[in-house]
PDB file of N, CA and C in Angstrom:
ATOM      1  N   UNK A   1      -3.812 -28.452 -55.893  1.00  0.00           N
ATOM      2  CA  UNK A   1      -4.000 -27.549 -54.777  1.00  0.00           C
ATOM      3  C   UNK A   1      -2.773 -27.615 -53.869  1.00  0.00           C
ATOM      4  N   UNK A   2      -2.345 -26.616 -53.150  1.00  0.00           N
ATOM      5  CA  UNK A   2      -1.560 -26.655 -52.286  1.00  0.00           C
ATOM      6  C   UNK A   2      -1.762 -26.777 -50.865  1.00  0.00           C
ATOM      7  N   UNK A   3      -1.482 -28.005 -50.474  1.00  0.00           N
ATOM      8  CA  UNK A   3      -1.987 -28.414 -49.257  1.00  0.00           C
ATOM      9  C   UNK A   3      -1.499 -27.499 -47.905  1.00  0.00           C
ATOM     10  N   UNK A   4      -0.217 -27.279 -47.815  1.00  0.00           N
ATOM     11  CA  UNK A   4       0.636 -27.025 -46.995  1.00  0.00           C
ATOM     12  C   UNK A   4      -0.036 -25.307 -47.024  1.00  0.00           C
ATOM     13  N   UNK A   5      -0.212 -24.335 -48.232  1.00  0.00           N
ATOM     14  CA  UNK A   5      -0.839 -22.786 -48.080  1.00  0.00           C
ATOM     15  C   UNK A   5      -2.305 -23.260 -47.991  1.00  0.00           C
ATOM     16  N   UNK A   6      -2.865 -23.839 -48.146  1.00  0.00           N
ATOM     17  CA  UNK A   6      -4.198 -24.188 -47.429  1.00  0.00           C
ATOM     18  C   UNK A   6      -4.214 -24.569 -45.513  1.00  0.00           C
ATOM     19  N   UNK A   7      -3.275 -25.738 -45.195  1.00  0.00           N
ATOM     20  CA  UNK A   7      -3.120 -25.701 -43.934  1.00  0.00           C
ATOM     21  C   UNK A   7      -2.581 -24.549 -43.321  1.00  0.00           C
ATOM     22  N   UNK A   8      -1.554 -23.553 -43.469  1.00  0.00           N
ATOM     23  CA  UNK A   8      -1.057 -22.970 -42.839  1.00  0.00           C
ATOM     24  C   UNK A   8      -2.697 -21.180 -42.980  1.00  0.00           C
ATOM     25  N   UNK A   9      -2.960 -21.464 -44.212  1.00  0.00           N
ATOM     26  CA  UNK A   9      -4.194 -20.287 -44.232  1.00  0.00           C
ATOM     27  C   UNK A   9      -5.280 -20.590 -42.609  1.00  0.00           C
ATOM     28  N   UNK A  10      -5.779 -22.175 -42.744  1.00  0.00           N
ATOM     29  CA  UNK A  10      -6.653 -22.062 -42.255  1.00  0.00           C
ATOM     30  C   UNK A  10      -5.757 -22.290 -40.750  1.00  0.00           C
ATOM     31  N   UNK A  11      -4.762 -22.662 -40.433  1.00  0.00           N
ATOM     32  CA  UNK A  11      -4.398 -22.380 -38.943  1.00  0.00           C
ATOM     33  C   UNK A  11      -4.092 -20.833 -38.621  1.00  0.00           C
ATOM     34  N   UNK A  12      -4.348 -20.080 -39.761  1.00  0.00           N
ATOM     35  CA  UNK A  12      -3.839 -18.538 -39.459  1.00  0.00           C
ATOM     36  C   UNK A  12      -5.220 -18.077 -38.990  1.00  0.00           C
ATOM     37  N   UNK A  13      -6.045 -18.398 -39.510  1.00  0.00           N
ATOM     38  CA  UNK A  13      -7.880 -17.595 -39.380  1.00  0.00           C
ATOM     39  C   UNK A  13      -8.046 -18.462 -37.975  1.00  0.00           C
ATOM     40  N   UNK A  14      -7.945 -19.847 -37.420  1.00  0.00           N
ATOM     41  CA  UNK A  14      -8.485 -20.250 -36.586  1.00  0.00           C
ATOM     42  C   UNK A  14      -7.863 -20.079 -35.151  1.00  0.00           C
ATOM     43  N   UNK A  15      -6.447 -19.398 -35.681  1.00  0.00           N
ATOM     44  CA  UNK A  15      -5.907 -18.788 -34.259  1.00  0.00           C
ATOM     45  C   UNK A  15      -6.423 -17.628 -34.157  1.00  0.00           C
ATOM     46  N   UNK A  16      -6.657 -16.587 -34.874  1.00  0.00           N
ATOM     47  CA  UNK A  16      -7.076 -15.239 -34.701  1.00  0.00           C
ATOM     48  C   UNK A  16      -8.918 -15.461 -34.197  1.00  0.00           C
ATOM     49  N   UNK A  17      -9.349 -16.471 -34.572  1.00  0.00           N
ATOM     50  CA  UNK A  17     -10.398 -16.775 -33.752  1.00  0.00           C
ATOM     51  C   UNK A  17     -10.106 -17.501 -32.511  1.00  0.00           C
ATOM     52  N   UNK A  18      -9.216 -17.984 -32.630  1.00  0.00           N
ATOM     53  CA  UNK A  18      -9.345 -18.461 -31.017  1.00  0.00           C
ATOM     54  C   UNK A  18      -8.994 -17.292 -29.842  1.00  0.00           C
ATOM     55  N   UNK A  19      -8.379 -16.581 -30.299  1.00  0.00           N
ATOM     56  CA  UNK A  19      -7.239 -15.200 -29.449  1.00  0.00           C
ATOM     57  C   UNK A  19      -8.768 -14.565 -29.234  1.00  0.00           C
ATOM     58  N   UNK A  20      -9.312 -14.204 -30.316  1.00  0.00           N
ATOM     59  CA  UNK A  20     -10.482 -13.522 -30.233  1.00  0.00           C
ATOM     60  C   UNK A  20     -11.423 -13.677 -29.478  1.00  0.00           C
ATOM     61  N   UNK A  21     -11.730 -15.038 -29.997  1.00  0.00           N
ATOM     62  CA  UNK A  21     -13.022 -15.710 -28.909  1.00  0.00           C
ATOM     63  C   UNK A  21     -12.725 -15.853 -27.714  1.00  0.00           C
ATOM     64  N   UNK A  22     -11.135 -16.320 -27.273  1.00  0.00           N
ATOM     65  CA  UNK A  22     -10.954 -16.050 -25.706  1.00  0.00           C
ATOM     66  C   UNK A  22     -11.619 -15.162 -24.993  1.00  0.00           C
ATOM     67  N   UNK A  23     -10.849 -14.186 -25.362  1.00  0.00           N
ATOM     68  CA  UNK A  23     -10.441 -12.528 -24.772  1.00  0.00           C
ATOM     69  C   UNK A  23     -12.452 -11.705 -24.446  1.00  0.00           C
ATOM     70  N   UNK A  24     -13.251 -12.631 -25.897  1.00  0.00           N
ATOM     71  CA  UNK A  24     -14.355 -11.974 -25.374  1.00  0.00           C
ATOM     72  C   UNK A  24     -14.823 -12.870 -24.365  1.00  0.00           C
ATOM     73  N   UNK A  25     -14.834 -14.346 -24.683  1.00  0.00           N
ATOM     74  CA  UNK A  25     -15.210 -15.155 -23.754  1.00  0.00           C
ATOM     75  C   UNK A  25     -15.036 -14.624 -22.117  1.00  0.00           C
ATOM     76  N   UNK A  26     -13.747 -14.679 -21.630  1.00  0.00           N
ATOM     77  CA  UNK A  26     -13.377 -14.428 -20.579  1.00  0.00           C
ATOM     78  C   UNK A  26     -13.796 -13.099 -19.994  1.00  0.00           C
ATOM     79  N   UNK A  27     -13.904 -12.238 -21.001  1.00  0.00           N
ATOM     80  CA  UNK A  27     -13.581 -10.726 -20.550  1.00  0.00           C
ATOM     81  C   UNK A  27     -15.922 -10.947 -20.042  1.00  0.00           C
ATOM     82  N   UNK A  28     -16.647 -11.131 -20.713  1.00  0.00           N
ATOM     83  CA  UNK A  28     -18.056 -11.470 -20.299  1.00  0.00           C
ATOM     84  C   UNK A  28     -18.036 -12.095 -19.409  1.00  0.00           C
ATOM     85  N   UNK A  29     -17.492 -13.086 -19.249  1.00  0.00           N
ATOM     86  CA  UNK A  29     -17.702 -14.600 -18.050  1.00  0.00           C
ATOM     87  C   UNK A  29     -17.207 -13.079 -16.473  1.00  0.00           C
ATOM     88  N   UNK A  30     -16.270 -12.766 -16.725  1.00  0.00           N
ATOM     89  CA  UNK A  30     -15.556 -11.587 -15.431  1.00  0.00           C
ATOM     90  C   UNK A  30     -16.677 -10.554 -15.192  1.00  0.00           C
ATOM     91  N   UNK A  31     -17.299  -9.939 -16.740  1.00  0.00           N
ATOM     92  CA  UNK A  31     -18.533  -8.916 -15.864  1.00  0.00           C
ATOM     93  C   UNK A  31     -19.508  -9.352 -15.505  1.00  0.00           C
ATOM     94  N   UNK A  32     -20.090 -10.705 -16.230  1.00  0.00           N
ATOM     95  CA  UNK A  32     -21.187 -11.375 -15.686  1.00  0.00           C
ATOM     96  C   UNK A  32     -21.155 -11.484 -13.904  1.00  0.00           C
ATOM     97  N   UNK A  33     -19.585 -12.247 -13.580  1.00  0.00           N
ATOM     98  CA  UNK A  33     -19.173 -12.110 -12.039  1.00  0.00           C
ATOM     99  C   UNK A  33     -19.383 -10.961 -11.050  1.00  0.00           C
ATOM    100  N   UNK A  34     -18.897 -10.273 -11.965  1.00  0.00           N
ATOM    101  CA  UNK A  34     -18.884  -8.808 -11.230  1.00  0.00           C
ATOM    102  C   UNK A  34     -20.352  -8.121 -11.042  1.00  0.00           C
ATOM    103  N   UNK A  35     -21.436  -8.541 -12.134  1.00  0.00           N
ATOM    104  CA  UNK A  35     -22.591  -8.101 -12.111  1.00  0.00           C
ATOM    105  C   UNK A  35     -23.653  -8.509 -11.188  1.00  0.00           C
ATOM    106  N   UNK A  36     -22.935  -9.964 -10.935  1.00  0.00           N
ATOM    107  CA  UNK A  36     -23.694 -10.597  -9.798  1.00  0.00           C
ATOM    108  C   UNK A  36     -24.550 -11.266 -10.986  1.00  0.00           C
ATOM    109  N   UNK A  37     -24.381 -11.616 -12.301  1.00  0.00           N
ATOM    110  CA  UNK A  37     -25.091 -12.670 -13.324  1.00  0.00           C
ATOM    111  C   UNK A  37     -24.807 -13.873 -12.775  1.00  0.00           C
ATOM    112  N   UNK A  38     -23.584 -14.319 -12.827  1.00  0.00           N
ATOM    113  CA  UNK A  38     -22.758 -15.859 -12.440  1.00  0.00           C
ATOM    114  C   UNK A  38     -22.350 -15.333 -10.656  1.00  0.00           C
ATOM    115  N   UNK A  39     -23.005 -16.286  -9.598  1.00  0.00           N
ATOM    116  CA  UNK A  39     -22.529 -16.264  -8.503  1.00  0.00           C
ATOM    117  C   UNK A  39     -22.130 -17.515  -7.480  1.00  0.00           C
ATOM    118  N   UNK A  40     -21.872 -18.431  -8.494  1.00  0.00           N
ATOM    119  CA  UNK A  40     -21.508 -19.229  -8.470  1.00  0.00           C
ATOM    120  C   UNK A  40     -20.950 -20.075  -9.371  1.00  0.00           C
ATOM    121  N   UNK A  41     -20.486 -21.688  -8.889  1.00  0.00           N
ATOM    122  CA  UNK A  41     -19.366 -22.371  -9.929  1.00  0.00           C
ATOM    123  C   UNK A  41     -20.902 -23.218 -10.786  1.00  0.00           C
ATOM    124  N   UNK A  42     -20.054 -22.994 -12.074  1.00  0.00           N
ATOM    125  CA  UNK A  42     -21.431 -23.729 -12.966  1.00  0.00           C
ATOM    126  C   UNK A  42     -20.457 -23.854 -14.378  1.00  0.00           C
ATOM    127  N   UNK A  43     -21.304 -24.480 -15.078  1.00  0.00           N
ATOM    128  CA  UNK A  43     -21.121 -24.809 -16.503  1.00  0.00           C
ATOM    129  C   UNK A  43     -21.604 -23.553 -17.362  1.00  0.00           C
ATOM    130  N   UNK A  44     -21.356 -22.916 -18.474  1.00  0.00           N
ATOM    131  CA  UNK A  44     -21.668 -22.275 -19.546  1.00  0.00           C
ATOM    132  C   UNK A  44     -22.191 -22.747 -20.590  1.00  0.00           C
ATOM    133  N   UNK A  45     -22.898 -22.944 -21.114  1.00  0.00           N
ATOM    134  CA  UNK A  45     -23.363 -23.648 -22.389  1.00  0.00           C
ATOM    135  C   UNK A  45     -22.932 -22.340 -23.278  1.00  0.00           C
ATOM    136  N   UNK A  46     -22.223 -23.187 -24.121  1.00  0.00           N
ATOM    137  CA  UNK A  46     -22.085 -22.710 -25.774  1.00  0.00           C
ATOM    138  C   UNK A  46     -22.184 -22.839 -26.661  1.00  0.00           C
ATOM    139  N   UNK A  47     -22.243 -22.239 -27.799  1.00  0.00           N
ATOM    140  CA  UNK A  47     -22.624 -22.645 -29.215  1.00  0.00           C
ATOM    141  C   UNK A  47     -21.965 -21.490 -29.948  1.00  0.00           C
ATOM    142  N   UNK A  48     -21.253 -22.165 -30.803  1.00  0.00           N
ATOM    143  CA  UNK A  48     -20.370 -21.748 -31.789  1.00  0.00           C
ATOM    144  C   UNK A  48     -20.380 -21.847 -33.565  1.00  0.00           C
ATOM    145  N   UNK A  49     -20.889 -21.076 -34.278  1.00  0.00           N
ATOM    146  CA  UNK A  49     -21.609 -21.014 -35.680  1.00  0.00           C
ATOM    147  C   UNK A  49     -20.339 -20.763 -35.986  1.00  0.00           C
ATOM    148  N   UNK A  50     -19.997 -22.103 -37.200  1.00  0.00           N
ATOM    149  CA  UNK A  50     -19.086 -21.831 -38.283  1.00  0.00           C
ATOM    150  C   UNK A  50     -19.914 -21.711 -39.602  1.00  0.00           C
ATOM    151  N   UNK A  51     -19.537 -20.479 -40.557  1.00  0.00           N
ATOM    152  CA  UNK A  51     -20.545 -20.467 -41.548  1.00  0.00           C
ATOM    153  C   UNK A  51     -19.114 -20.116 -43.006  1.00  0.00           C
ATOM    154  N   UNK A  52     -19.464 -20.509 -44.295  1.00  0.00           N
ATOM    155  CA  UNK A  52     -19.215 -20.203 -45.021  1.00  0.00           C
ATOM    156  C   UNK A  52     -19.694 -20.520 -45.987  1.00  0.00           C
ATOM    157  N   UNK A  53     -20.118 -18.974 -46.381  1.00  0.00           N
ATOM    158  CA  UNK A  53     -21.323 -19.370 -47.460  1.00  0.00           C
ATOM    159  C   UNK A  53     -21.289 -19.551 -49.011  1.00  0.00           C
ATOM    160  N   UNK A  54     -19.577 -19.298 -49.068  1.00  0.00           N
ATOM    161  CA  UNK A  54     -18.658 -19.747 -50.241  1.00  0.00           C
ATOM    162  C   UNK A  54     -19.042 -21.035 -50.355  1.00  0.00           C
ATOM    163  N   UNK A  55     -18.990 -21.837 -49.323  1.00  0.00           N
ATOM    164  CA  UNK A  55     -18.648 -23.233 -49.477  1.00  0.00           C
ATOM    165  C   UNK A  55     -19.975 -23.910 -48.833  1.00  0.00           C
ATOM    166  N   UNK A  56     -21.117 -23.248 -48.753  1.00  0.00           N
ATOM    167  CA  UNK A  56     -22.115 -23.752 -48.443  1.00  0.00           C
ATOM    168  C   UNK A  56     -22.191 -24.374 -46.996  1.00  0.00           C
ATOM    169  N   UNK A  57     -21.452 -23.715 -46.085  1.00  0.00           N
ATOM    170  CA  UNK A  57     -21.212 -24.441 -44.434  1.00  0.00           C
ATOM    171  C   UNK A  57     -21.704 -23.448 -43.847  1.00  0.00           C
ATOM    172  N   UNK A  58     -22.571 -24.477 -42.779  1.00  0.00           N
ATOM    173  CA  UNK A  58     -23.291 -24.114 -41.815  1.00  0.00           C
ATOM    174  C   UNK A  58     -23.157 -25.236 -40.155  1.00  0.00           C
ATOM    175  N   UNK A  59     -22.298 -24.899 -39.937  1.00  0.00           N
ATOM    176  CA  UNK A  59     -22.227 -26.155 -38.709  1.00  0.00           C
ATOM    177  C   UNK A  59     -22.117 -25.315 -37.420  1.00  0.00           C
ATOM    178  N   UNK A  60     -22.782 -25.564 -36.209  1.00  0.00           N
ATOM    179  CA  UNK A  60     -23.120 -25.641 -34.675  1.00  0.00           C
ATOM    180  C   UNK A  60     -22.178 -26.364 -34.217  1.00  0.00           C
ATOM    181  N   UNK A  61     -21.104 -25.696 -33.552  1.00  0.00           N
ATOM    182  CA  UNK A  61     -20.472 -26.471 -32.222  1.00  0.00           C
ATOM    183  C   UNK A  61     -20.621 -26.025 -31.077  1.00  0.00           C
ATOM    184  N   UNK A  62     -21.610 -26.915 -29.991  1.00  0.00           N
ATOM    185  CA  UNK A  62     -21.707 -27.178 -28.705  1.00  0.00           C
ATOM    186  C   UNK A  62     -20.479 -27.330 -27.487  1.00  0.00           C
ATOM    187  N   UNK A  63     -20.660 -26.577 -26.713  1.00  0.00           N
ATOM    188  CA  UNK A  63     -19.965 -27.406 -25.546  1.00  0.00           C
ATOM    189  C   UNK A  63     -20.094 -26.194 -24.278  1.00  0.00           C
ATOM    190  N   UNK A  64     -19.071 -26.385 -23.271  1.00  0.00           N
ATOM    191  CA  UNK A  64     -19.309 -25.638 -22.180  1.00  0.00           C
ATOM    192  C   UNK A  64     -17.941 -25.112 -21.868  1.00  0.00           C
ATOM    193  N   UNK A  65     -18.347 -24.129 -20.791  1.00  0.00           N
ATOM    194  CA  UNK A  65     -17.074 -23.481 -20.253  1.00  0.00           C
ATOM    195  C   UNK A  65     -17.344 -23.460 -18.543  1.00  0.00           C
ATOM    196  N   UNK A  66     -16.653 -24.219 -18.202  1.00  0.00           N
ATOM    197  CA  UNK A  66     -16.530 -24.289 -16.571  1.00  0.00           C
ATOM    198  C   UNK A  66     -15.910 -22.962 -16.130  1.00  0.00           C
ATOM    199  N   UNK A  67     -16.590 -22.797 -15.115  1.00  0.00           N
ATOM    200  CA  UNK A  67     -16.307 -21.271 -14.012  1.00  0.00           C
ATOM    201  C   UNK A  67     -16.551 -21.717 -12.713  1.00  0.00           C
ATOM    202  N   UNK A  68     -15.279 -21.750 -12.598  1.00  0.00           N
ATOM    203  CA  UNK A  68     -15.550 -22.283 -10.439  1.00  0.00           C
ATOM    204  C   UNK A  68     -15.165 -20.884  -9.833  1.00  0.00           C
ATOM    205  N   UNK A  69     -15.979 -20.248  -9.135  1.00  0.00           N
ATOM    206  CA  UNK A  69     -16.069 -19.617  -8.233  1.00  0.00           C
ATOM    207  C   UNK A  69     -15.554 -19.912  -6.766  1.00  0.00           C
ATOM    208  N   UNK A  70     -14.063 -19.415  -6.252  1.00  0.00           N
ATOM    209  CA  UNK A  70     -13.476 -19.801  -5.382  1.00  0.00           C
ATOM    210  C   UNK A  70     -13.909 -18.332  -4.029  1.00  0.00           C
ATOM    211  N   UNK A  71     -14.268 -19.019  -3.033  1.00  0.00           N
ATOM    212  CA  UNK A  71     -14.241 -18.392  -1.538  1.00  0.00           C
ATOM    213  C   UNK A  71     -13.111 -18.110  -1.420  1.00  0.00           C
ATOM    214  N   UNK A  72     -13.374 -16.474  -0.228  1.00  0.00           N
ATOM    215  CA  UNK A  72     -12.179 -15.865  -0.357  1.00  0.00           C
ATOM    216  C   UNK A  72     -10.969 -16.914   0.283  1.00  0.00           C
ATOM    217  N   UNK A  73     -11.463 -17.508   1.373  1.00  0.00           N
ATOM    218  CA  UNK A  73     -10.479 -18.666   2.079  1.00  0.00           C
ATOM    219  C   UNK A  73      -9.295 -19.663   1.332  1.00  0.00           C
ATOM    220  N   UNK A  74     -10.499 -20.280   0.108  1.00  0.00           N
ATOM    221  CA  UNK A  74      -9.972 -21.221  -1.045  1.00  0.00           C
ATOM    222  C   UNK A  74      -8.780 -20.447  -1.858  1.00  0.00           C
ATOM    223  N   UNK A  75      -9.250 -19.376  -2.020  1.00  0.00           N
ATOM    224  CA  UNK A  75      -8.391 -18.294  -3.123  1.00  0.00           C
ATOM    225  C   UNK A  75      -7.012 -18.359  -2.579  1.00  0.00           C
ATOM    226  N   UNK A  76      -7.113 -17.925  -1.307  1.00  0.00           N
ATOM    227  CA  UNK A  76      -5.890 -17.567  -0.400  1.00  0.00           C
ATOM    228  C   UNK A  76      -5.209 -19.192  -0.206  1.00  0.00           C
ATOM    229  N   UNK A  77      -5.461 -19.787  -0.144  1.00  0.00           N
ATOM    230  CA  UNK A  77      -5.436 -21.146   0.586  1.00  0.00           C
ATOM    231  C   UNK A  77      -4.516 -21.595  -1.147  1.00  0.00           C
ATOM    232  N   UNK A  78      -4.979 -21.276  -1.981  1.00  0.00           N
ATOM    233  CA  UNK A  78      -4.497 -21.587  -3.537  1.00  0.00           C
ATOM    234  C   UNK A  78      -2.869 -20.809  -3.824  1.00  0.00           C
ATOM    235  N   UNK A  79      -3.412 -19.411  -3.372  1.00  0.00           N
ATOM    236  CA  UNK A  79      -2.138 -18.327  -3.801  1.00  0.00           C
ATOM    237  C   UNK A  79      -1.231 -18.848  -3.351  1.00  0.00           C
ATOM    238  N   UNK A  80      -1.010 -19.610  -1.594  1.00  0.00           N
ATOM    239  CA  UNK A  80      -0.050 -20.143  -1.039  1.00  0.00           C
ATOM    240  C   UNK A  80       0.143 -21.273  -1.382  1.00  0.00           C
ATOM    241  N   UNK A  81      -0.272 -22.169  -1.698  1.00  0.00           N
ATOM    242  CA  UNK A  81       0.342 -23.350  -2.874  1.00  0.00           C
ATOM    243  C   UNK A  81       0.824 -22.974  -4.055  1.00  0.00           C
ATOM    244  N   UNK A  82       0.401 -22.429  -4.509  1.00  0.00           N
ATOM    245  CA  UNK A  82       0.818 -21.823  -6.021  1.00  0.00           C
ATOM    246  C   UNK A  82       2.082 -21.206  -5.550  1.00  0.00           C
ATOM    247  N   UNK A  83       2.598 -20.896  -4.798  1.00  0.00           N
ATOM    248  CA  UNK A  83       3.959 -19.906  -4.442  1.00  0.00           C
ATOM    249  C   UNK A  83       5.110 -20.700  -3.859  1.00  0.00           C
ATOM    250  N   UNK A  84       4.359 -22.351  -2.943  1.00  0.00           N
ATOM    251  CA  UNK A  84       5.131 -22.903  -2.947  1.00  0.00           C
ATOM    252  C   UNK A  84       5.740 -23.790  -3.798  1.00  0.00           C
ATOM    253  N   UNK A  85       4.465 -24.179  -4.578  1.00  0.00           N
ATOM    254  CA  UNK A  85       4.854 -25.120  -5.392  1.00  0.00           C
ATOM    255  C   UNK A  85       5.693 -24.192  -6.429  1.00  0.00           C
ATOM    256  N   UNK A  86       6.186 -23.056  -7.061  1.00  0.00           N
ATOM    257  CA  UNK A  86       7.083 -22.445  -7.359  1.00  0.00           C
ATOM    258  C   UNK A  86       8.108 -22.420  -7.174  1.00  0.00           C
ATOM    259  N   UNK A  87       8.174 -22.761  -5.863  1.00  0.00           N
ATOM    260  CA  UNK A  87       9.288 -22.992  -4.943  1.00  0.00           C
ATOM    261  C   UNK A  87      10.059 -24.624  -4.776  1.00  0.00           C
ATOM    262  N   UNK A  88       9.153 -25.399  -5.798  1.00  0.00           N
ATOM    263  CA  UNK A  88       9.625 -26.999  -5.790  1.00  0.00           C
ATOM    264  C   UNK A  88      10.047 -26.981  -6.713  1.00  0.00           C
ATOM    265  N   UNK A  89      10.688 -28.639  -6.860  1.00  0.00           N
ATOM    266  CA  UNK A  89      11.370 -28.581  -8.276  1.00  0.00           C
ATOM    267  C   UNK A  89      10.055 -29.616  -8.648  1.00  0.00           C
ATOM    268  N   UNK A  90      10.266 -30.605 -10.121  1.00  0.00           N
ATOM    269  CA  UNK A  90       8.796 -30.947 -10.391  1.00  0.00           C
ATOM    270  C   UNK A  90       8.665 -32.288 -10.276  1.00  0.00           C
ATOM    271  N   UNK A  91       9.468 -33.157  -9.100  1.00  0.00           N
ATOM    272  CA  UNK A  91       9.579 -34.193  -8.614  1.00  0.00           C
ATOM    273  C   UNK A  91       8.672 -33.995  -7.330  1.00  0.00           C
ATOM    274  N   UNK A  92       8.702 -32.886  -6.913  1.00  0.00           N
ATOM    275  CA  UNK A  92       7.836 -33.068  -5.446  1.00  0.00           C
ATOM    276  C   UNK A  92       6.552 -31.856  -6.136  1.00  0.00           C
ATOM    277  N   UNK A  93       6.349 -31.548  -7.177  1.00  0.00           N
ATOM    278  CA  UNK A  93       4.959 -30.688  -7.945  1.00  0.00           C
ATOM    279  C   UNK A  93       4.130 -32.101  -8.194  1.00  0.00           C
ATOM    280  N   UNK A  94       4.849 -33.233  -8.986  1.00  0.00           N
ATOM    281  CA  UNK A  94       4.083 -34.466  -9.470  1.00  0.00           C
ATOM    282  C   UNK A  94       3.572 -34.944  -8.321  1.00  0.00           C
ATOM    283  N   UNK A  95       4.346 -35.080  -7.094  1.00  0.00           N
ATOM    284  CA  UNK A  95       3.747 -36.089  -5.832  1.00  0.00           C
ATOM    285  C   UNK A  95       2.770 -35.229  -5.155  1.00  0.00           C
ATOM    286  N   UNK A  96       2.541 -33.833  -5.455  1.00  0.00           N
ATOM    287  CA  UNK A  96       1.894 -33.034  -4.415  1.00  0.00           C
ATOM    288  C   UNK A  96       0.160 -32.894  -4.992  1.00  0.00           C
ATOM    289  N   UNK A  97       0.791 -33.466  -6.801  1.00  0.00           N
ATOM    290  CA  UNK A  97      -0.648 -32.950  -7.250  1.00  0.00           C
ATOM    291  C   UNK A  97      -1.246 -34.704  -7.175  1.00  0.00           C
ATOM    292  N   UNK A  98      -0.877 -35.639  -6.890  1.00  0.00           N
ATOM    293  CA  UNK A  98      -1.447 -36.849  -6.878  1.00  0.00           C
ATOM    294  C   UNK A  98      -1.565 -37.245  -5.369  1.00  0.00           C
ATOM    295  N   UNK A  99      -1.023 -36.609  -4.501  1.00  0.00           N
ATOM    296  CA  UNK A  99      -1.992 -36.564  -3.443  1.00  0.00           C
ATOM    297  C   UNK A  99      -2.804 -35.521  -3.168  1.00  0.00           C
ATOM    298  N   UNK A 100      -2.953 -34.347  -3.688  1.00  0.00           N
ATOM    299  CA  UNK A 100      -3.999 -33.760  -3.315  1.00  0.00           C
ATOM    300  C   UNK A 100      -4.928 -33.354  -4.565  1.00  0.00           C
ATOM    301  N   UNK A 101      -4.833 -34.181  -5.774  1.00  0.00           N
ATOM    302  CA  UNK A 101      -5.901 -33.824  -6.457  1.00  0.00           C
ATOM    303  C   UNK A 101      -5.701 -32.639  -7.073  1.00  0.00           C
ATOM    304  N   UNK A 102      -4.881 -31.543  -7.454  1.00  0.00           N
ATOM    305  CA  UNK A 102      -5.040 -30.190  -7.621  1.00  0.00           C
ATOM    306  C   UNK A 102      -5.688 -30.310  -9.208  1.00  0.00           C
TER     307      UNK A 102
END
């Protein structure tokens, strides 16, 4: 078997699922927001079915997707760090995020 067209096959299918699964992920998590579903910061529970029925697989992967919901204050309060810290080089980005946690 060829290891190397086997690895490079299955990193080709599991990026086009990941691009994929993002884009819907995110793009739901935003109308849920907008719908007034999610109105606040919480966890997502997920579950993710890998199946192939070539190969007789059936496996469940669990986990979550964090969504913090930032006040308009926080938001603003962020944009202006984010613009300064742009503005640093990454000697004073390292000291800024270990004192304040970012």
């Amino acid at each position: 078997m060829d290891e190397e067209k086997l690895n490079i096959s299955t990193r080709k299918l599991l990026k086009n699922v990941g691009i994929n699964s993002q884009r819907i992920i995110e793009n739901s998590i935003r109308q849920s927001i907008n719908d007034g579903k999610i109105n606040g910061s919480k966890k997502v529970k997920v579950s993710v079915t890998l199946e192939i029925n070539e190969l007789n697989i059936k496996e469940i992967i669990h986990g979550d997707i964090e969504v913090e919901i930032w006040g308009t204050k926080t938001l603003r309060l962020k944009k202006i760090i984010a613009y300064h810290l742009y503005e640093m080089n990454q000697s004073e980005f390292d000291l800024l995020e270990k004192l304040t946690n970012l």
